[in-house]
N, C-alpha and C. Protein backbone atom coordinates (compact mmCIF):
# COMPACT_ATOMS: atom_id res chain seq x y z
N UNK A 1 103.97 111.01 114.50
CA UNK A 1 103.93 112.00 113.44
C UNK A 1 102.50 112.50 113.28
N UNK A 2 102.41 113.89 113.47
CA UNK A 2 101.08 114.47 113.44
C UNK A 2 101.01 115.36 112.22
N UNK A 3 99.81 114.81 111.27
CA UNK A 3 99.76 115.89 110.15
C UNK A 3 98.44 117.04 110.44
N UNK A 4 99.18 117.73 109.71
CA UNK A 4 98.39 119.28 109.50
C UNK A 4 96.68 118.73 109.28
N UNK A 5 95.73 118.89 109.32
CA UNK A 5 94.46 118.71 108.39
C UNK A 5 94.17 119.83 107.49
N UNK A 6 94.88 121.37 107.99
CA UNK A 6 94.52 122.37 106.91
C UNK A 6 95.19 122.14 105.59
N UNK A 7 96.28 121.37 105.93
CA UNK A 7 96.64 121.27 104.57
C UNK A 7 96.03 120.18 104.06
N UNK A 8 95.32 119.10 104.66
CA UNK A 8 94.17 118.17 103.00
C UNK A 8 93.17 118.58 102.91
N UNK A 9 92.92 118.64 101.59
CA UNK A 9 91.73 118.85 100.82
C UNK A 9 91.17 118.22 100.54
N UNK A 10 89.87 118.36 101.32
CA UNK A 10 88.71 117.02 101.41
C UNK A 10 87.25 117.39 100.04
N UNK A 11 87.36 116.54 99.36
CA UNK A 11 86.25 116.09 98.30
C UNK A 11 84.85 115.54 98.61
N UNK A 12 83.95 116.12 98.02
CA UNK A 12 82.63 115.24 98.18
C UNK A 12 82.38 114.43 97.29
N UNK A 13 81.61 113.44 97.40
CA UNK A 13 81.56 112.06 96.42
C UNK A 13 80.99 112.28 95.30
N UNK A 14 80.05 113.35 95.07
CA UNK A 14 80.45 114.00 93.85
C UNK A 14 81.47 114.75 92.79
N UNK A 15 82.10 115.38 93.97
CA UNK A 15 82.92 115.93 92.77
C UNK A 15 84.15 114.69 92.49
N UNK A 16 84.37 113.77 93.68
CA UNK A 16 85.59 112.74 93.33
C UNK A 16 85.05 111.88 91.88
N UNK A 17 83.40 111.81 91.89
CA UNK A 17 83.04 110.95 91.03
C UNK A 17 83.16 111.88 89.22
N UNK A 18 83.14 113.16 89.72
CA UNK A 18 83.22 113.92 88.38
C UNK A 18 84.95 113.79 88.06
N UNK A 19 85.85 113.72 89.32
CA UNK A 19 87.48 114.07 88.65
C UNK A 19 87.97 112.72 87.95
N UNK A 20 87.05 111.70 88.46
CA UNK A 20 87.16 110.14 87.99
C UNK A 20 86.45 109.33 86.63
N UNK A 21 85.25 110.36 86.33
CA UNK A 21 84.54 110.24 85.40
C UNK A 21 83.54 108.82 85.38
N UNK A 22 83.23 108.61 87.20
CA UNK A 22 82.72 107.08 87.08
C UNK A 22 81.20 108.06 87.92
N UNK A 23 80.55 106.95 88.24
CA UNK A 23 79.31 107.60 88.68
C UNK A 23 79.28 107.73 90.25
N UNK A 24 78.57 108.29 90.75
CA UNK A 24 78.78 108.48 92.48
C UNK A 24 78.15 107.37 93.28
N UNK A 25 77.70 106.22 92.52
CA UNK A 25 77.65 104.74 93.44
C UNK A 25 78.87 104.35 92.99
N UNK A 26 79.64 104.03 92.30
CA UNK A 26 81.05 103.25 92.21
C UNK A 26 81.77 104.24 92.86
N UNK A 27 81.94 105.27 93.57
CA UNK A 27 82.80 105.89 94.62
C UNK A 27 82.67 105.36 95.63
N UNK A 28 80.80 105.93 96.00
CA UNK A 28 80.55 104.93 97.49
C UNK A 28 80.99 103.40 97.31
N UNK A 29 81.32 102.77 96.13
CA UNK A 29 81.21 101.36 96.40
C UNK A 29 83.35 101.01 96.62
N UNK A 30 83.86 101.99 96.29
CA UNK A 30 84.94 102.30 96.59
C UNK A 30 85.29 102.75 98.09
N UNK A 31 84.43 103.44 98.86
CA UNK A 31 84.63 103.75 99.87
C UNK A 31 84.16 102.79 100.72
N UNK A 32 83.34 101.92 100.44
CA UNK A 32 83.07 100.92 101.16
C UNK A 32 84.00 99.59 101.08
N UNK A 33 84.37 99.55 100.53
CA UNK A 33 85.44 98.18 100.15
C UNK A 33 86.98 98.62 100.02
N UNK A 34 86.95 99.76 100.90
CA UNK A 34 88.32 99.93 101.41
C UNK A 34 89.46 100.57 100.15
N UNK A 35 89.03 100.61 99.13
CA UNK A 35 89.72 101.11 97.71
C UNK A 35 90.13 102.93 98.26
N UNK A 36 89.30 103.79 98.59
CA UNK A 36 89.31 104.90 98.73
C UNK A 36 89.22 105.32 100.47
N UNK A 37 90.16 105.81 100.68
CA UNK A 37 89.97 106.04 102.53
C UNK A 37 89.02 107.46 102.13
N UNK A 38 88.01 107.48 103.17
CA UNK A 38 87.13 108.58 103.65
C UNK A 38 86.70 108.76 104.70
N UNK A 39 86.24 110.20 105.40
CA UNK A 39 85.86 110.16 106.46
C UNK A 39 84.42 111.10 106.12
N UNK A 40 83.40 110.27 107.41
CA UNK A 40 82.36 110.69 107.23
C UNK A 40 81.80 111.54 108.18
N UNK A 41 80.98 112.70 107.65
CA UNK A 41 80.45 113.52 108.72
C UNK A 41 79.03 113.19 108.29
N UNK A 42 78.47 113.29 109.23
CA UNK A 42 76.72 112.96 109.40
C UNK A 42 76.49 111.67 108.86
N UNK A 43 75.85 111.79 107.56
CA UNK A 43 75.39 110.73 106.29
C UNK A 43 76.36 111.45 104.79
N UNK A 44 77.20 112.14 104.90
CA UNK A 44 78.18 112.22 104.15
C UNK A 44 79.61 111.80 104.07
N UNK A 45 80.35 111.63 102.92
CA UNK A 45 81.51 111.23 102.90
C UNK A 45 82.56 112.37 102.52
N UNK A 46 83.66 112.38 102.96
CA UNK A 46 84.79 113.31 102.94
C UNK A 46 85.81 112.88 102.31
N UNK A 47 86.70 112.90 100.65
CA UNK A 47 87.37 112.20 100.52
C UNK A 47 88.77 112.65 100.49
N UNK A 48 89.93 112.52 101.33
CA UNK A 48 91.09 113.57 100.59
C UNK A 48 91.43 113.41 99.30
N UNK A 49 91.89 114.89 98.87
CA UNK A 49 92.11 115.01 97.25
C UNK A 49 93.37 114.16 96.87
N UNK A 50 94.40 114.15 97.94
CA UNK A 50 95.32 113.42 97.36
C UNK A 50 95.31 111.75 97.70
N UNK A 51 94.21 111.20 98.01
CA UNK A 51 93.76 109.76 97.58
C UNK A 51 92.96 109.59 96.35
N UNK A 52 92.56 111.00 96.08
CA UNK A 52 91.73 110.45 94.65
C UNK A 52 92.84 110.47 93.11
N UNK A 53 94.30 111.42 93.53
CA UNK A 53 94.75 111.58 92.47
C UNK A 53 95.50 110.20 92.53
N UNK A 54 95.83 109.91 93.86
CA UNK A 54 96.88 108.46 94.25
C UNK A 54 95.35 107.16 93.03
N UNK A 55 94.76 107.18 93.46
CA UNK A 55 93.92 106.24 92.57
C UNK A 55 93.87 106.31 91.26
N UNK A 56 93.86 107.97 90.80
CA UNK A 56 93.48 107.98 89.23
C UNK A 56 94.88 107.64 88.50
N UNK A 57 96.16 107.65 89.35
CA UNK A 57 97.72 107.86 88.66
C UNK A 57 98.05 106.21 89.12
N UNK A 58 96.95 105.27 89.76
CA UNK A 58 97.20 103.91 89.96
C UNK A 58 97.50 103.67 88.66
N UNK A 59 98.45 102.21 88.30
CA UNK A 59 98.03 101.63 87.03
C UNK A 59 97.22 100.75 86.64
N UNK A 60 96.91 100.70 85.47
CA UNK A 60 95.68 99.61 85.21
C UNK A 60 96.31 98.83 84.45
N UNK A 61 95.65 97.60 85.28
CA UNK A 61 96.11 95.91 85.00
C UNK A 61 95.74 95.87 83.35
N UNK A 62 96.80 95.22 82.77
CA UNK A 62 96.36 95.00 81.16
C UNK A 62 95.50 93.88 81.26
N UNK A 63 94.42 93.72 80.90
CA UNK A 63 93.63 92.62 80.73
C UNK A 63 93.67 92.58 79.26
N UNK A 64 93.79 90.89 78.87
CA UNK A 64 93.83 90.52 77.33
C UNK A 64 94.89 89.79 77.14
């Protein structure tokens, strides 16, 4: 199964860190520990948009 790439929409670790409201080291520290798939060009990161909404619509563990 081969997907399209025109159809994902790739994010920079800024703006994923603005749609998330966390800062742009806890993205990279997400992209490094396997939480967020990305692909990198040069010394930048590429994130698809629909892994960042799959993360923000995750649920959060009730702690307490």
């Amino acid at each position: 199964m081969t997907r399209d790439l025109s159809d994902v929409r790739f994010l920079t670790v800024a703006e994923v860190a603005d749609m998330m409201r966390v800062s742009t080291m806890t993205v990279y520290r997400m992209v490094h520990a396997g939480e967020l798939p990305a692909i990198r060009f040069g010394r930048s990161f590429r994130i698809p948009e629909s892994a960042v909404v799959a993360a923000i619509e995750m649920p959060v563990a009730d702690v307490g």
